[in-house]
PDB file of N, CA and C in Angstrom:
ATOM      1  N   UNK A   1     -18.838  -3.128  13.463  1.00  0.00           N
ATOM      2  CA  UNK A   1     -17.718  -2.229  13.565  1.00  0.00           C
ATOM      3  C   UNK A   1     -16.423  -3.030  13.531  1.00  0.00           C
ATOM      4  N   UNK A   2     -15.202  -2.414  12.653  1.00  0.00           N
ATOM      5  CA  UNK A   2     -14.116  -3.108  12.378  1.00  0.00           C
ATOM      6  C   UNK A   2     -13.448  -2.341  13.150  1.00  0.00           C
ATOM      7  N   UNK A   3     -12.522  -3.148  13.903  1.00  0.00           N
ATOM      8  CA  UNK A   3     -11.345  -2.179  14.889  1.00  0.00           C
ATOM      9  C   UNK A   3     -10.002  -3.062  14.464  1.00  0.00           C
ATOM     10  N   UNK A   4      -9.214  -2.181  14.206  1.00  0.00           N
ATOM     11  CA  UNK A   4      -7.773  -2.416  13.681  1.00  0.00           C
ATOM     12  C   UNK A   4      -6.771  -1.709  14.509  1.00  0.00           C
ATOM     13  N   UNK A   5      -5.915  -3.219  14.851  1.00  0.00           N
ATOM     14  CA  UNK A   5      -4.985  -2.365  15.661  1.00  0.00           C
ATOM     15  C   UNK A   5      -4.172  -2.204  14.685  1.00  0.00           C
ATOM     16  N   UNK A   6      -3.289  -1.104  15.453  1.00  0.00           N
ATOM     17  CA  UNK A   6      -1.820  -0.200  14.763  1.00  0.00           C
ATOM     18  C   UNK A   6      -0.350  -0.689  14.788  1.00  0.00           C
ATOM     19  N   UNK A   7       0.377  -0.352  13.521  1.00  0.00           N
ATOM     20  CA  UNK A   7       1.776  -0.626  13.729  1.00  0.00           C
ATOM     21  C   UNK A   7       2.144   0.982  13.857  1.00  0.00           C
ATOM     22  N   UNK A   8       2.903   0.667  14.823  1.00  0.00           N
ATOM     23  CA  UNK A   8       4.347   2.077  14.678  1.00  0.00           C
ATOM     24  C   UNK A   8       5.748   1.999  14.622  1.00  0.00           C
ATOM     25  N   UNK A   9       6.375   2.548  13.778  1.00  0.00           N
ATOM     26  CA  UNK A   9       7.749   3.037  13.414  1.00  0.00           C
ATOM     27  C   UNK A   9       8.397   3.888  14.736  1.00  0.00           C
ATOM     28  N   UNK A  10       9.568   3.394  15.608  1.00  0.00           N
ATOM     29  CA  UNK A  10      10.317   4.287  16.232  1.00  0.00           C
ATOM     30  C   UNK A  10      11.300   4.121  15.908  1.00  0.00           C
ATOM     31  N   UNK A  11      12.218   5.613  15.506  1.00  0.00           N
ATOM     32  CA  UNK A  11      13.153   5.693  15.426  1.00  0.00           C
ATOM     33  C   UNK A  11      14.014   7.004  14.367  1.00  0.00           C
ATOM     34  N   UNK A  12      14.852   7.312  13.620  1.00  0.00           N
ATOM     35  CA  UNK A  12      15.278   8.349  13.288  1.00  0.00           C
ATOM     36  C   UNK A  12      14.054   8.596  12.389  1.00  0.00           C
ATOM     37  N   UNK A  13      14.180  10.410  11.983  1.00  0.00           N
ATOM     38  CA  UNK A  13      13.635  10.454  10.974  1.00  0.00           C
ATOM     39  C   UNK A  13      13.822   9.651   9.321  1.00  0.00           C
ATOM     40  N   UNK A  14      14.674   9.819   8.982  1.00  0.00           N
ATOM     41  CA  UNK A  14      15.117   9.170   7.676  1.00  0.00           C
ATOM     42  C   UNK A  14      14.671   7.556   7.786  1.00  0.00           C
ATOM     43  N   UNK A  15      14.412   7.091   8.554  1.00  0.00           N
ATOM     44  CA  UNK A  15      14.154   5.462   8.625  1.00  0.00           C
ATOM     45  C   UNK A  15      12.699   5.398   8.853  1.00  0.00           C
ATOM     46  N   UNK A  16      11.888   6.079   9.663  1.00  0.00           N
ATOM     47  CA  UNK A  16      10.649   5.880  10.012  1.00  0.00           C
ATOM     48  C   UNK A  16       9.532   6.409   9.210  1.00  0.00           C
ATOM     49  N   UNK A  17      10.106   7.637   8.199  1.00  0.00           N
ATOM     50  CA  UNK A  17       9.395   8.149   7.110  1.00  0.00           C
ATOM     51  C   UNK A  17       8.864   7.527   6.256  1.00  0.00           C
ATOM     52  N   UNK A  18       9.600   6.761   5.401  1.00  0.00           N
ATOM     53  CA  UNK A  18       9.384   5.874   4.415  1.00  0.00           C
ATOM     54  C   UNK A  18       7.898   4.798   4.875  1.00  0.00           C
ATOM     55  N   UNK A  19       8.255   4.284   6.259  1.00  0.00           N
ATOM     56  CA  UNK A  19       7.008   3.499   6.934  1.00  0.00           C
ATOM     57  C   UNK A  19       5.884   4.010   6.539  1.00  0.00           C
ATOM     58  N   UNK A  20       5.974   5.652   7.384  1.00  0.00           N
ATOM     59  CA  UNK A  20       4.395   6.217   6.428  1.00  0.00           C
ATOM     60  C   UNK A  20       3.700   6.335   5.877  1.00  0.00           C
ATOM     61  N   UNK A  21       4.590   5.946   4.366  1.00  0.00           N
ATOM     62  CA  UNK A  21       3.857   6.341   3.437  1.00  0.00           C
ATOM     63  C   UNK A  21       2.777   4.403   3.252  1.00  0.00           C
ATOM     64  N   UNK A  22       3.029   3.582   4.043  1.00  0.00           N
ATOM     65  CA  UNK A  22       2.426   2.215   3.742  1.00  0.00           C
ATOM     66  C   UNK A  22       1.446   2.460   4.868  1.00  0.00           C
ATOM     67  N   UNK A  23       1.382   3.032   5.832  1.00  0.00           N
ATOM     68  CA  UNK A  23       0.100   3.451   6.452  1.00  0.00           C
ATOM     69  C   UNK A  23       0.597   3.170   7.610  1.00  0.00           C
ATOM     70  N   UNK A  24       1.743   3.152   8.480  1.00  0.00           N
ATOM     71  CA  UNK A  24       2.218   2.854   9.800  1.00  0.00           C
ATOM     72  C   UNK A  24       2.109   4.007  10.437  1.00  0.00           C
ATOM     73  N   UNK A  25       2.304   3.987  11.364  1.00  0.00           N
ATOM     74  CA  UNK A  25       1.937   5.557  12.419  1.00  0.00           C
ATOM     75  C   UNK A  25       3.704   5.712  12.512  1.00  0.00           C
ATOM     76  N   UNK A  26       4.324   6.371  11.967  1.00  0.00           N
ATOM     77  CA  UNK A  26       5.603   7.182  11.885  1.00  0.00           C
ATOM     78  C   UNK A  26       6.012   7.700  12.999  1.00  0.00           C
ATOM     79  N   UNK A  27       6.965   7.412  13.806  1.00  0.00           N
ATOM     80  CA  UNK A  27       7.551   8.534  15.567  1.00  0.00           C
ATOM     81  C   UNK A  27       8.597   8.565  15.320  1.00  0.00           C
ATOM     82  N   UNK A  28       8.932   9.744  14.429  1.00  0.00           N
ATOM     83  CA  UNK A  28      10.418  10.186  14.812  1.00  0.00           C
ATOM     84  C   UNK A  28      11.198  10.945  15.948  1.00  0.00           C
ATOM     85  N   UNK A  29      12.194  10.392  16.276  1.00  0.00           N
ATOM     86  CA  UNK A  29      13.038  10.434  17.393  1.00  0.00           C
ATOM     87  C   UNK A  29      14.397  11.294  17.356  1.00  0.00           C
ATOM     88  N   UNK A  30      14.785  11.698  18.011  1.00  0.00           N
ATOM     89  CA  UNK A  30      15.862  12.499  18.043  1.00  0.00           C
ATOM     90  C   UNK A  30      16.843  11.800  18.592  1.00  0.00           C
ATOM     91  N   UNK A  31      16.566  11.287  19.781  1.00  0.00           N
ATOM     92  CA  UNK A  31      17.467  10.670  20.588  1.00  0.00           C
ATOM     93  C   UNK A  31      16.906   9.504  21.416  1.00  0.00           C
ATOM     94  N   UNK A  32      17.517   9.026  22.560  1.00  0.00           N
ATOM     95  CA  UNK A  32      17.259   8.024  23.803  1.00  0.00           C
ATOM     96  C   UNK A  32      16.684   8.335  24.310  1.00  0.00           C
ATOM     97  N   UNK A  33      16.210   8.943  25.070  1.00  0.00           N
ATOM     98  CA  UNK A  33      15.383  10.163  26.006  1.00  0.00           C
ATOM     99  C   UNK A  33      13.999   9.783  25.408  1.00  0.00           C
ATOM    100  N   UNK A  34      13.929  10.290  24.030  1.00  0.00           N
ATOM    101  CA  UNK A  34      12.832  10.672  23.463  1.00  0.00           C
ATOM    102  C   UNK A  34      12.145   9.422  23.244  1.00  0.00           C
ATOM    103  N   UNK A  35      12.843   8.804  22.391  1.00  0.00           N
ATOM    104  CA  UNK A  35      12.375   6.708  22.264  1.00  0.00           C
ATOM    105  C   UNK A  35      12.221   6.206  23.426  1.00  0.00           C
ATOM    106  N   UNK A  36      12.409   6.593  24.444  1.00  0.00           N
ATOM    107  CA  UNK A  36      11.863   5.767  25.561  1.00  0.00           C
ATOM    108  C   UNK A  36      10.520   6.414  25.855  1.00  0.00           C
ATOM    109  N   UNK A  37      10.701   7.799  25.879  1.00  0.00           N
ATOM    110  CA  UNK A  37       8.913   8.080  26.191  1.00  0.00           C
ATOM    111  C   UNK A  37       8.190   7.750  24.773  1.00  0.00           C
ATOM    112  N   UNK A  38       8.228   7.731  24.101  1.00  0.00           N
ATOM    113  CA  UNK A  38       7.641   7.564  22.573  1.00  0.00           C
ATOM    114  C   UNK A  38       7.097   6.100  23.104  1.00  0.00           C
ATOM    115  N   UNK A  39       7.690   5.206  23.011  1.00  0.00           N
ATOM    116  CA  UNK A  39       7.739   3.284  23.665  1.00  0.00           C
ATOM    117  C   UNK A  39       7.352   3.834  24.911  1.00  0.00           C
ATOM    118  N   UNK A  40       7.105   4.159  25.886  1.00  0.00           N
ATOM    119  CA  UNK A  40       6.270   4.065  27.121  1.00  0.00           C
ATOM    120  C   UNK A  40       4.661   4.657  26.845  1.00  0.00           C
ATOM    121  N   UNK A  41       5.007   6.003  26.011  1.00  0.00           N
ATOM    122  CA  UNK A  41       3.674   6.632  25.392  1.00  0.00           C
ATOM    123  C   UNK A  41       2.925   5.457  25.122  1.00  0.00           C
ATOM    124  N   UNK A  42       3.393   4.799  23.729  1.00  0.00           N
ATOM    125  CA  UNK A  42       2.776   3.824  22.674  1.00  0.00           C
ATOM    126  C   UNK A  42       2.284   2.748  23.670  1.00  0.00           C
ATOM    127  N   UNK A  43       2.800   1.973  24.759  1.00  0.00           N
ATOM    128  CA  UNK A  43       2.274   0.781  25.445  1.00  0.00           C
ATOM    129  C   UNK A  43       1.806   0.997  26.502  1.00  0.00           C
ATOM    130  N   UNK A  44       1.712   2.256  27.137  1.00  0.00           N
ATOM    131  CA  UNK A  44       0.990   2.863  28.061  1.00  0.00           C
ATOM    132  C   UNK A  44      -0.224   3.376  28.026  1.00  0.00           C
ATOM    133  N   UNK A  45      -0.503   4.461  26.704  1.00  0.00           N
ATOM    134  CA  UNK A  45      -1.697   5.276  27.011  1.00  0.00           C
ATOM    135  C   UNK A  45      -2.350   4.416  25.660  1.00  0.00           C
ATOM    136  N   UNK A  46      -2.230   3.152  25.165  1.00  0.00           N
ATOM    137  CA  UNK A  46      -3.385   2.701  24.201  1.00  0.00           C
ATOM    138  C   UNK A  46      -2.982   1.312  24.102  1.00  0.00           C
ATOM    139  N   UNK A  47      -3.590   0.116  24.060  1.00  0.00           N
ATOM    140  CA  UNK A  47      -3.201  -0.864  24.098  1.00  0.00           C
ATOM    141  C   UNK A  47      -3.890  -1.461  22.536  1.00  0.00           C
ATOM    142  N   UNK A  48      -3.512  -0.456  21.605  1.00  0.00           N
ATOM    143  CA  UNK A  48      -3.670  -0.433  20.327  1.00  0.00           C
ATOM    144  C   UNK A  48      -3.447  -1.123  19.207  1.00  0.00           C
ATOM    145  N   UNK A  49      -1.925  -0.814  19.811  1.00  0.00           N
ATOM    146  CA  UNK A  49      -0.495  -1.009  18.927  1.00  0.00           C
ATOM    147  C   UNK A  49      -0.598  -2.799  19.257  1.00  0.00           C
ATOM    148  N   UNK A  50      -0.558  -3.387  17.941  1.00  0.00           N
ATOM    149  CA  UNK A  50       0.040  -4.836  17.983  1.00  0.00           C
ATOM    150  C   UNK A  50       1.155  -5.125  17.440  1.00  0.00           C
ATOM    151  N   UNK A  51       1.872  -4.312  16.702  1.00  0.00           N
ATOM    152  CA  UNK A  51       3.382  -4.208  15.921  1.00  0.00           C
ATOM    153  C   UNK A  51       4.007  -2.626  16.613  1.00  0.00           C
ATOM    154  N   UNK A  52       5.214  -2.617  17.526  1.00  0.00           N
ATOM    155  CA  UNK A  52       5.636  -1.459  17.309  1.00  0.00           C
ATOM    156  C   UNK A  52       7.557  -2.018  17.088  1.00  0.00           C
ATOM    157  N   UNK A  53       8.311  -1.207  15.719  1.00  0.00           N
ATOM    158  CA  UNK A  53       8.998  -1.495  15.444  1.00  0.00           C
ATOM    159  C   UNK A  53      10.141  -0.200  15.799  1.00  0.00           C
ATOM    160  N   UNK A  54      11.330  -0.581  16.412  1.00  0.00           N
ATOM    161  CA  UNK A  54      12.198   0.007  16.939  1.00  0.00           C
ATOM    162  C   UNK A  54      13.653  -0.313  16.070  1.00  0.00           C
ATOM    163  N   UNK A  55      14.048   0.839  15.646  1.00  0.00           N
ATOM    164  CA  UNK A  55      15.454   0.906  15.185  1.00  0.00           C
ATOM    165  C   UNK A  55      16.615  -0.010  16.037  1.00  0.00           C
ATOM    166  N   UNK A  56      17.102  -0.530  15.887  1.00  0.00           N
ATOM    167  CA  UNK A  56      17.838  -1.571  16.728  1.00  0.00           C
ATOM    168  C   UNK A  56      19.187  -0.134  17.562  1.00  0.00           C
ATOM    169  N   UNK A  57      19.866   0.567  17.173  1.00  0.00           N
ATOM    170  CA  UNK A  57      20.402   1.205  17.948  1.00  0.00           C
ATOM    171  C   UNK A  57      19.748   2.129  18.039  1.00  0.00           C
ATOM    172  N   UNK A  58      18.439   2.270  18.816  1.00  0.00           N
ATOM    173  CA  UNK A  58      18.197   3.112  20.134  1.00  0.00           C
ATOM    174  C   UNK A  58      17.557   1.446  20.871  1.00  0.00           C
ATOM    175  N   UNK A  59      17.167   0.330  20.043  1.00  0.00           N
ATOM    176  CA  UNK A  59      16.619  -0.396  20.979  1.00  0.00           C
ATOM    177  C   UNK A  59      17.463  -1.117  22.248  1.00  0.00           C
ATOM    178  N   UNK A  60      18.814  -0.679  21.396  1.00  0.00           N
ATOM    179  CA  UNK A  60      19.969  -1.866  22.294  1.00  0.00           C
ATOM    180  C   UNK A  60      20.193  -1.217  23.336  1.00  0.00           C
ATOM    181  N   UNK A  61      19.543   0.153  23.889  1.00  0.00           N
ATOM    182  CA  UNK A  61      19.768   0.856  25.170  1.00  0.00           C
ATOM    183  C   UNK A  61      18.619   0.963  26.081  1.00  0.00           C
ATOM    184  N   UNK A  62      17.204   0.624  25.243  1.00  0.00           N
ATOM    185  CA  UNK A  62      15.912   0.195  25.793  1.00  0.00           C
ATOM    186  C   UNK A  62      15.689  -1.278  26.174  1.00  0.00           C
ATOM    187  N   UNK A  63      16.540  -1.862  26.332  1.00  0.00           N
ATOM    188  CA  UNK A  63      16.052  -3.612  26.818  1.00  0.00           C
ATOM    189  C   UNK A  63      15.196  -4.094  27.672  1.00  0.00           C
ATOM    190  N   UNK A  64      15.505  -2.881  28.754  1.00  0.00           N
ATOM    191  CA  UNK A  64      14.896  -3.303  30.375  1.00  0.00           C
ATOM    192  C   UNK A  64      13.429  -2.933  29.618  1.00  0.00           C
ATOM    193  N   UNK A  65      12.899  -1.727  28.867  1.00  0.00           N
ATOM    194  CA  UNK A  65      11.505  -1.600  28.487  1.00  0.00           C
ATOM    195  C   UNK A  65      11.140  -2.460  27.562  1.00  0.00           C
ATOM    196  N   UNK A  66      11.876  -2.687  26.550  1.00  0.00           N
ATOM    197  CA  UNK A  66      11.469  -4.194  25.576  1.00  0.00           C
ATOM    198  C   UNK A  66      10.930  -5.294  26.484  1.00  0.00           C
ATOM    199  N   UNK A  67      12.175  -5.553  27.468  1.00  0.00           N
ATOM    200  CA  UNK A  67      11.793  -6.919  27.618  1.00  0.00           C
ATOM    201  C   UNK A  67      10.385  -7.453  28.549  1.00  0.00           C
ATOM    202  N   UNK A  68       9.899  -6.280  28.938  1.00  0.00           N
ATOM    203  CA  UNK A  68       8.502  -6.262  29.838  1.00  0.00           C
ATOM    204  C   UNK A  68       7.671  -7.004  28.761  1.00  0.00           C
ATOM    205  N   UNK A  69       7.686  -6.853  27.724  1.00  0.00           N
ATOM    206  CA  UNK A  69       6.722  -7.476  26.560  1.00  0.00           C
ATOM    207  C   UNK A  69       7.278  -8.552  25.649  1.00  0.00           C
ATOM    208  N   UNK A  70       8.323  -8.891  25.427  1.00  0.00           N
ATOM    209  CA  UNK A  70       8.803 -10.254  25.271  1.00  0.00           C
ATOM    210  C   UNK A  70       7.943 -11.445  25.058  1.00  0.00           C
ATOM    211  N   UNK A  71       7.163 -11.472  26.249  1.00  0.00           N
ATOM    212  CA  UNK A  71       6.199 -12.672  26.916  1.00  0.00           C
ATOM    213  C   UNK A  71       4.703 -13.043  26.185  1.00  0.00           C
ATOM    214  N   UNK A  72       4.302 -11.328  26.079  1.00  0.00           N
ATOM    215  CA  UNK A  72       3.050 -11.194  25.902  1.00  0.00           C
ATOM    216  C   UNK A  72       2.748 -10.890  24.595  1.00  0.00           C
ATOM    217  N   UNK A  73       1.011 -11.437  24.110  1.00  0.00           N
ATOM    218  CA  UNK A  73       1.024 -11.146  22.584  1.00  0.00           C
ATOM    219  C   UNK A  73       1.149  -9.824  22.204  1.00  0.00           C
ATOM    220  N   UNK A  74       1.256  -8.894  22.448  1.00  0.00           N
ATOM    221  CA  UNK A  74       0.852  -7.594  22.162  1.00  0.00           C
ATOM    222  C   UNK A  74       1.121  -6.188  23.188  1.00  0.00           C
ATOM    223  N   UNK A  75       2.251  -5.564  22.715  1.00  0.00           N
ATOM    224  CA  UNK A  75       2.369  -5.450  21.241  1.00  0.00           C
ATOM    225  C   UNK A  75       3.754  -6.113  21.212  1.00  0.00           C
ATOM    226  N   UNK A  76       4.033  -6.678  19.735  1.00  0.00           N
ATOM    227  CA  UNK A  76       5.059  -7.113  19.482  1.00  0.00           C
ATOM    228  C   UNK A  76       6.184  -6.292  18.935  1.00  0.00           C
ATOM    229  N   UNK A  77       7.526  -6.342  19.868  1.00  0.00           N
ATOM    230  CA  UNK A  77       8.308  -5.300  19.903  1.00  0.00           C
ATOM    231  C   UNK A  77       9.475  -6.049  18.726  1.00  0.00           C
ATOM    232  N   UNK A  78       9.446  -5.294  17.553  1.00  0.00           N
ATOM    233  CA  UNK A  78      10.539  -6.087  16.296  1.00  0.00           C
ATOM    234  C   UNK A  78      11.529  -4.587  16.117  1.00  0.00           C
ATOM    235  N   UNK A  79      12.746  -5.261  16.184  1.00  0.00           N
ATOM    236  CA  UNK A  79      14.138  -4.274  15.835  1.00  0.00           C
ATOM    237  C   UNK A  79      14.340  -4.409  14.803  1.00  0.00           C
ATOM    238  N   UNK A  80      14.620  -3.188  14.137  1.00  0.00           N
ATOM    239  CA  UNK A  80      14.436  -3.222  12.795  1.00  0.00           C
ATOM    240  C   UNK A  80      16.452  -2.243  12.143  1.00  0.00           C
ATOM    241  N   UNK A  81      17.029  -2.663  11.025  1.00  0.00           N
ATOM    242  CA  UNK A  81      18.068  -2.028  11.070  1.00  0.00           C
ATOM    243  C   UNK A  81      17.873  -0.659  10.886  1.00  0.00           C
ATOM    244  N   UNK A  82      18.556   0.541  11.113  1.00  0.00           N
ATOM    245  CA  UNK A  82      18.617   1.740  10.698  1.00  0.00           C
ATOM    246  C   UNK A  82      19.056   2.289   9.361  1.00  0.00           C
ATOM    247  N   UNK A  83      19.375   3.404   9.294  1.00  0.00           N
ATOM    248  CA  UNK A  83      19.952   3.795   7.859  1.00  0.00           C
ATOM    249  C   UNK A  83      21.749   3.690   8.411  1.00  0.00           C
ATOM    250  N   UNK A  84      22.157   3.327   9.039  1.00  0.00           N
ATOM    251  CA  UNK A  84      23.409   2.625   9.425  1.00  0.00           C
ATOM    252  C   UNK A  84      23.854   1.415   8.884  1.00  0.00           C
ATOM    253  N   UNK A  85      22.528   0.069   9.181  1.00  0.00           N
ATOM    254  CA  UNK A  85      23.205  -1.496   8.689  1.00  0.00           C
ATOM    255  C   UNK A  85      22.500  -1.559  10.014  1.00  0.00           C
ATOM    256  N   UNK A  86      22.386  -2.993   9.650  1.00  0.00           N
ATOM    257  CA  UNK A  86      21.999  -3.753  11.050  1.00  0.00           C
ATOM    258  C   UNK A  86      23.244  -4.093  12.170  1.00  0.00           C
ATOM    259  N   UNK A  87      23.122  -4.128  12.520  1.00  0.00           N
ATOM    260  CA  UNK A  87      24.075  -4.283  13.893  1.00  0.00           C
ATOM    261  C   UNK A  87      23.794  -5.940  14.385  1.00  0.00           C
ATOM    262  N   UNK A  88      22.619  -6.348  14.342  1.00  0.00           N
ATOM    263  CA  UNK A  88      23.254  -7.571  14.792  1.00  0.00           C
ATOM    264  C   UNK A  88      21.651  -8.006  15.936  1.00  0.00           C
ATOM    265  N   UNK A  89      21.067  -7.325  16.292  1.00  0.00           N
ATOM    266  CA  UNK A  89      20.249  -6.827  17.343  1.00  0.00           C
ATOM    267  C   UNK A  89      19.189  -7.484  17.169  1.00  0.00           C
ATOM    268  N   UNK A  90      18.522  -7.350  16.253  1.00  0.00           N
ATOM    269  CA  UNK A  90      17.533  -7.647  15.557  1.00  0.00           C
ATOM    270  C   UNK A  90      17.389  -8.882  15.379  1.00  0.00           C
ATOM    271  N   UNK A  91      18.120 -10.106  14.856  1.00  0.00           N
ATOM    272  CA  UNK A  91      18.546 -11.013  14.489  1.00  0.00           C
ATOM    273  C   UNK A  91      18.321 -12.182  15.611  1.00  0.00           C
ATOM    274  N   UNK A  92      19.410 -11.007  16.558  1.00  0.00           N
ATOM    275  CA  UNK A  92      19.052 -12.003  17.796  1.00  0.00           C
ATOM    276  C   UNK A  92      17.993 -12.349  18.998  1.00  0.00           C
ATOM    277  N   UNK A  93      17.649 -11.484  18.510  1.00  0.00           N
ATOM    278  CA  UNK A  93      15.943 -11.491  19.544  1.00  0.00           C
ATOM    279  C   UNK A  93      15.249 -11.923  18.626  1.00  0.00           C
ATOM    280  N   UNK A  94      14.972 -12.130  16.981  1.00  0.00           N
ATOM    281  CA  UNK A  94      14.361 -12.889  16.798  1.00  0.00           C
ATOM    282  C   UNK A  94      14.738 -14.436  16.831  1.00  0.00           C
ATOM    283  N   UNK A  95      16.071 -14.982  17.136  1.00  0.00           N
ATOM    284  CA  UNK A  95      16.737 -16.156  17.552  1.00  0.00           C
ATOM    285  C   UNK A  95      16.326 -16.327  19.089  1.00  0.00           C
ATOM    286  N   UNK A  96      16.267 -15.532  19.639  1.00  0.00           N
ATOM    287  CA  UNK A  96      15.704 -16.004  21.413  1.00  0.00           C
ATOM    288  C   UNK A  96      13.838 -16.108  21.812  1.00  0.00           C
ATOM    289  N   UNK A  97      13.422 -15.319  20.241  1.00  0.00           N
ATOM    290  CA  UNK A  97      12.115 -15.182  20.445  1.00  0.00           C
ATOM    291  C   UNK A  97      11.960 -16.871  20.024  1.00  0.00           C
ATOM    292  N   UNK A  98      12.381 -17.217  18.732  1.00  0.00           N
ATOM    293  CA  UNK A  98      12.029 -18.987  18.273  1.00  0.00           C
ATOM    294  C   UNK A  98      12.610 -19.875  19.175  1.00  0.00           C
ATOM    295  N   UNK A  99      13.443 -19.282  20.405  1.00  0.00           N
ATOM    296  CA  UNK A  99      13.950 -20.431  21.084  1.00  0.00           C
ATOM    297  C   UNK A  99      12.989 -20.599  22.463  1.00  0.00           C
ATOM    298  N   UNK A 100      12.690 -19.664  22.895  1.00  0.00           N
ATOM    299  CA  UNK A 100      11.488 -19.546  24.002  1.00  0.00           C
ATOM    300  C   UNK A 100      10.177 -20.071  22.961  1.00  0.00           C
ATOM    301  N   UNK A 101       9.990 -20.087  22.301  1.00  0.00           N
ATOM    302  CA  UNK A 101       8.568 -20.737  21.555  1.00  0.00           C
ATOM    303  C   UNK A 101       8.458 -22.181  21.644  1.00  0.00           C
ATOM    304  N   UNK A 102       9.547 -22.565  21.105  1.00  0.00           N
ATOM    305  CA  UNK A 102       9.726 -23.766  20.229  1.00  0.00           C
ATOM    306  C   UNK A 102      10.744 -24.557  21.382  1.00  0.00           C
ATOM    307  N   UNK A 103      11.749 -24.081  22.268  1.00  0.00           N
ATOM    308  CA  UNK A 103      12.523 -24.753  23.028  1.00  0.00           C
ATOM    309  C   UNK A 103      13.734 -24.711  22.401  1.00  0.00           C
ATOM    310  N   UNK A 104      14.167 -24.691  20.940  1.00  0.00           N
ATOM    311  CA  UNK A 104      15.013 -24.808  19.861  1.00  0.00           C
ATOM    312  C   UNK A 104      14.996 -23.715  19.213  1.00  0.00           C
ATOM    313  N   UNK A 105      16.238 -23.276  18.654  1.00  0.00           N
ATOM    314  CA  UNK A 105      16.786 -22.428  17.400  1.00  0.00           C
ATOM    315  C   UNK A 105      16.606 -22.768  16.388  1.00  0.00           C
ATOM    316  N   UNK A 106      15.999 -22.895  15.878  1.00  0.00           N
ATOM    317  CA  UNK A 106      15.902 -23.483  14.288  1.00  0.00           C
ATOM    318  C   UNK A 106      16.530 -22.640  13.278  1.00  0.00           C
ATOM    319  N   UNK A 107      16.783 -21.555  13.722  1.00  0.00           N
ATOM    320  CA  UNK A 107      17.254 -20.472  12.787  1.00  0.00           C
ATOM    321  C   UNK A 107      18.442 -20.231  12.818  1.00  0.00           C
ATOM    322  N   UNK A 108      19.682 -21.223  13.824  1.00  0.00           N
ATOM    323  CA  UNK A 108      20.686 -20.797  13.396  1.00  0.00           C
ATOM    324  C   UNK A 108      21.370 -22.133  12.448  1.00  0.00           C
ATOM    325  N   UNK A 109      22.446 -21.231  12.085  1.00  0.00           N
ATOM    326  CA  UNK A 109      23.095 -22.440  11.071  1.00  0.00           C
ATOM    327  C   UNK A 109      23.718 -23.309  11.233  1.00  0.00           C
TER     328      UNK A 109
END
């Protein structure tokens, strides 16, 4: 028996749709409220998910719940830009994620 864990998409409709169609589990969101239970749902009731990817503005108001998983392999929490532009968010948690690994930034310029 093959068991495959899951990626999921949180975040607006228009951004998380497109995910779908490549075989990601799609959660569209309305608001803050909702992305936080969606992200408590997802790492609470299945320890499934090894990718769950969050729109960077609803993530920049979820930190305190991101950062519980930071540490651990799974699931790995990646900010992703919106249909806005990236903001900046994203970028930098993957700059603090290579600096807690490695001790060093290698990624900045």
């Amino acid at each position: 028996m093959i068991f495959m864990l899951k990626i999921a998409v949180i975040g607006g409709r228009e951004t998380v749709m497109g995910f779908k169609a490549l075989g990601l589990e799609a959660c569209p969101v309305e608001n803050l409220t909702e992305a936080k239970e969606t992200l408590r749902k997802l790492t609470r009731d299945s320890d499934d998910y090894a990718i769950i990817y969050i729109e960077e503005n609803l993530a920049e108001n979820l930190t305190d719940e991101i950062d519980r998983y930071k540490d651990l392999p799974k699931p790995a929490i990646i900010l992703i830009p919106g249909r806005e532009g990236s903001n900046g968010l994203g970028i930098n948690a993957l700059n603090a994620a290579v600096e807690r690994a490695i001790g060093t930034n290698i990624l900045e310029n």
